[in-house]
Protein backbone atom coordinates (compact mmCIF):
# COMPACT_ATOMS: atom_id res chain seq x y z
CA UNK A 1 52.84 216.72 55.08
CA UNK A 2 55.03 215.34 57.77
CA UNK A 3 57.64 218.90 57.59
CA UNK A 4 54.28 220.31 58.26
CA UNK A 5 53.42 218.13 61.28
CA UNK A 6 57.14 218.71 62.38
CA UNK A 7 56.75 222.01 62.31
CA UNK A 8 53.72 222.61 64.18
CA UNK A 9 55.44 220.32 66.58
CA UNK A 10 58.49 222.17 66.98
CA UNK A 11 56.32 225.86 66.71
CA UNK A 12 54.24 224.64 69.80
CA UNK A 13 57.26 223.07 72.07
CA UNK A 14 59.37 225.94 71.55
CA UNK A 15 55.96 228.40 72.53
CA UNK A 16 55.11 226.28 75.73
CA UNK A 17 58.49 226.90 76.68
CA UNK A 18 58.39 230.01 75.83
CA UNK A 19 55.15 230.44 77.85
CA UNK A 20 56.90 228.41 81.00
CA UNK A 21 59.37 231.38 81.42
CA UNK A 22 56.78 233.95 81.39
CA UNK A 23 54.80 234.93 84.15
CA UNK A 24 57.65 236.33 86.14
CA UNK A 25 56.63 239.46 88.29
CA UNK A 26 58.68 241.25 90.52
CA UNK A 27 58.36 240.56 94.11
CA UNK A 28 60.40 239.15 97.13
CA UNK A 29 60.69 236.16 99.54
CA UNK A 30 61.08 236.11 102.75
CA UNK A 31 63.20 233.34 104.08
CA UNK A 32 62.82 231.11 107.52
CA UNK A 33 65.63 233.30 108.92
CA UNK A 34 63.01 236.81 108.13
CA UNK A 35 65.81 237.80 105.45
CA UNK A 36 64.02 239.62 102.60
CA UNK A 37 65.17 239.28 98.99
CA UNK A 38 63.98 240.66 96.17
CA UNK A 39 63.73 239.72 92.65
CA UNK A 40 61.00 237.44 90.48
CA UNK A 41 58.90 235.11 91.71
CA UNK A 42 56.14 232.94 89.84
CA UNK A 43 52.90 231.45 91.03
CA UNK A 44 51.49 230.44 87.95
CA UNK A 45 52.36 228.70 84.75
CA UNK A 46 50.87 229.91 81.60
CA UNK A 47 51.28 226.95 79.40
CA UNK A 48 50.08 224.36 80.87
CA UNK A 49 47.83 226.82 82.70
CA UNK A 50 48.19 225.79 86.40
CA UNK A 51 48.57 227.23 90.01
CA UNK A 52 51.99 226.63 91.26
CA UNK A 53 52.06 224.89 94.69
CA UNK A 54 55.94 225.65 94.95
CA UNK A 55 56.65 229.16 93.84
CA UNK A 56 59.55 229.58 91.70
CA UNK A 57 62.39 232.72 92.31
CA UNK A 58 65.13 233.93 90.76
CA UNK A 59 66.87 237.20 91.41
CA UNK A 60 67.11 238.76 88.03
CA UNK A 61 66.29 237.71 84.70
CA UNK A 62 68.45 235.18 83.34
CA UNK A 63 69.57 233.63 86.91
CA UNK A 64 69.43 230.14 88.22
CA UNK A 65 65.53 229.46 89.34
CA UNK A 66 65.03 228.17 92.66
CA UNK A 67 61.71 226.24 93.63
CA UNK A 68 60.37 227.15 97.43
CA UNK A 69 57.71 224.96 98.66
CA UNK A 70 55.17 226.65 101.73
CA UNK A 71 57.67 224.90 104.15
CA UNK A 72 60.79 226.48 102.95
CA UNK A 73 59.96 230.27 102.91
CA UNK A 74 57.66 232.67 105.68
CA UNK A 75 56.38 234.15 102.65
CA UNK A 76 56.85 235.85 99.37
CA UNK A 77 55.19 239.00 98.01
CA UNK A 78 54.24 239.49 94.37
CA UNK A 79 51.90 241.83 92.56
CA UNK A 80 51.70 244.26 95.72
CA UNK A 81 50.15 241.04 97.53
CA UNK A 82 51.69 239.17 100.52
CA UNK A 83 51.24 235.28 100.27
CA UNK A 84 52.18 233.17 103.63
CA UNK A 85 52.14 229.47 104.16
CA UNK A 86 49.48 227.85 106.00
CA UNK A 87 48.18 224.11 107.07
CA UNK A 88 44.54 223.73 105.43
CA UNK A 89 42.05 221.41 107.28
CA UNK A 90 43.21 218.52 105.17
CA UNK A 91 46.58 218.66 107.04
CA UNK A 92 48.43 220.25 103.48
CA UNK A 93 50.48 223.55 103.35
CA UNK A 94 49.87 225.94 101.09
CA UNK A 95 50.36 229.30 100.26
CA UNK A 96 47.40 231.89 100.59
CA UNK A 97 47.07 235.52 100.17
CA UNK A 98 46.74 237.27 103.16
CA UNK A 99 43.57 239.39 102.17
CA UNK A 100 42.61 240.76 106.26
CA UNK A 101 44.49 239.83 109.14
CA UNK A 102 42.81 240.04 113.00
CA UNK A 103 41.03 238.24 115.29
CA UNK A 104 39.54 236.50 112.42
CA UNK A 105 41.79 236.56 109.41
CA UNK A 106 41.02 236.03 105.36
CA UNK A 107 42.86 234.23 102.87
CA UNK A 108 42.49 233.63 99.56
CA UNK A 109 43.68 230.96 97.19
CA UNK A 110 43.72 231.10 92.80
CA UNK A 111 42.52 227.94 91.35
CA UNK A 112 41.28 227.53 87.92
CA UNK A 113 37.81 226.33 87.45
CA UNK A 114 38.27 223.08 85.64
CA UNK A 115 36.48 224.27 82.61
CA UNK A 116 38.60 224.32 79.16
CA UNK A 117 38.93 228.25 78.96
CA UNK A 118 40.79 228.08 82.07
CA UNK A 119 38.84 230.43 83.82
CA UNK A 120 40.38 231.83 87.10
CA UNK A 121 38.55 231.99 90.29
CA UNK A 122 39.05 232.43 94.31
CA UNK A 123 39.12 230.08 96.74
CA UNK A 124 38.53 231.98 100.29
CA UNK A 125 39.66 230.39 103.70
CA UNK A 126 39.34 232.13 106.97
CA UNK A 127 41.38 231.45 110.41
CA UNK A 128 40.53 232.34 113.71
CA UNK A 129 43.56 233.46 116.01
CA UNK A 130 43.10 230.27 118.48
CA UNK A 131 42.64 227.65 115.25
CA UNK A 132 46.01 226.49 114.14
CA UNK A 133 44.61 225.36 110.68
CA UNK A 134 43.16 227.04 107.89
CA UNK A 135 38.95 226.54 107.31
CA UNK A 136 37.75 226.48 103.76
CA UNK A 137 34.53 228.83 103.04
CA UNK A 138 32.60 226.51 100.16
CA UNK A 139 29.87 228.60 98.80
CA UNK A 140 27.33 225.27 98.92
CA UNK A 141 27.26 225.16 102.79
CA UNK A 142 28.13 228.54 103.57
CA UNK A 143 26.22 229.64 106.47
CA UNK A 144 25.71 226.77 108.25
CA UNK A 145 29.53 226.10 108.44
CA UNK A 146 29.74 230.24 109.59
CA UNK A 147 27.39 229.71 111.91
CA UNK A 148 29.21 226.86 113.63
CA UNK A 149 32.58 229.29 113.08
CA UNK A 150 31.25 232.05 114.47
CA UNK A 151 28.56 231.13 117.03
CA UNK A 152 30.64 233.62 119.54
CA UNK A 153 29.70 236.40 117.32
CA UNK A 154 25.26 236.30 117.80
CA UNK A 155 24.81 239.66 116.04
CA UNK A 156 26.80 238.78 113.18
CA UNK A 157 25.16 234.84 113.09
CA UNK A 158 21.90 236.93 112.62
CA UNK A 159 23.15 238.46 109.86
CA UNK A 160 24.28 235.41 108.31
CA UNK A 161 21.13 233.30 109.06
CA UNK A 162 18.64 235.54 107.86
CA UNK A 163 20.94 235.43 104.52
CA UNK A 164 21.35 239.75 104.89
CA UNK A 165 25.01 238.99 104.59
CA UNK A 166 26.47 235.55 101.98
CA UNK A 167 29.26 234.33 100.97
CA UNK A 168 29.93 237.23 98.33
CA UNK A 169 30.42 239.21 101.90
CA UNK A 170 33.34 237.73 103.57
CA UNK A 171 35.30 240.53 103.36
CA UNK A 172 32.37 242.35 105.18
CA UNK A 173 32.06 239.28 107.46
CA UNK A 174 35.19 239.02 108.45
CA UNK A 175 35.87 242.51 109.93
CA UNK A 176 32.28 243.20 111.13
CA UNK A 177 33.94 240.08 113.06
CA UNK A 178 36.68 241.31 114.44
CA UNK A 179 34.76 244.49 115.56
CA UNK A 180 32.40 242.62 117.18
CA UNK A 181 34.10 239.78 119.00
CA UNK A 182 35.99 241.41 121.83
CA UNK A 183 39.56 239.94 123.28
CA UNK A 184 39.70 238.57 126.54
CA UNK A 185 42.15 239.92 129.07
């Protein structure tokens, strides 16, 4: 009984670590000094399933692993997505996935739902090019935060306050925004 109970002990240390060094994908970072450099990056651990807040590199498999935090690097691309550091409203940095850049920008964030199966879903945040921090998009008070947001935008407030265009929209939202809003000279 107790070889058994080492064993399965053993079986699942040596898989966690296993599943640790998975979850490499080829990418890049891009360094404070703009200096790309390619190689393997990770954003998420598989065992314990959890979103990285430091990304770890290395340049090829089997190479030292270094751990960036969002103050360390200007970015890092992985998966065919780019993923910059920015200041949230809560005064952290984090890194976000640039999903549309403008007047009014989108970013998105992975974070697991809490729930046992580890279920994977998006957090959004949007930016406007005078706001220096990051604004969360909760789906519970969705429209009256946009319409605070975007009160410069009237025809697009319509939109949002007559519910024709919700949260599952913020793509939509976001560059019907940045077509409508003109830049001042």
């Amino acid at each position: 009984m107790k070889k058994s109970i080492l064993f399965v002990l053993a079986l699942s240390a040596h898989l966690g670590a296993g599943a640790q060094e998975a979850g490499y994908q080829p990418g890049a970072i891009i360094t404070l000094t703009n200096e790309r450099i390619e190689g393997l990056v990770k954003n998420v651990n598989l065992a314990p399933a959890r979103i990285l807040v430091d990304i770890k590199f290395k340049k090829s498999e089997g190479e030292k692993v270094t751990v960036y935090s969002p103050d360390e690097l200007l970015g890092y691309e992985s998966q065919g997505s780019t993923y910059v550091p920015k200041t949230t409203s809560m005064g952290n940095k984090i890194f976000v996935k640039k999903l549309i850049t403008g007047k009014l920008s989108l970013y998105g964030e992975l974070a697991f739902d809490g729930s046992d199966s580890y279920n994977v879903t998006h957090v959004y945040y949007i930016q406007l090019d005078t706001d220096p921090v990051l604004r969360d998009v909760p789906q519970i008070s969705f429209r009256s935060q946009m319409l605070k947001y975007l009160k410069n935008a009237p025809g697009l407030c319509n939109l949002i306050s007559d519910k024709t265009l919700k949260w599952k929209d913020l793509p939509k939202i976001v560059a019907m925004y940045n077509e409508e809003v003109q830049v001042p000279n």
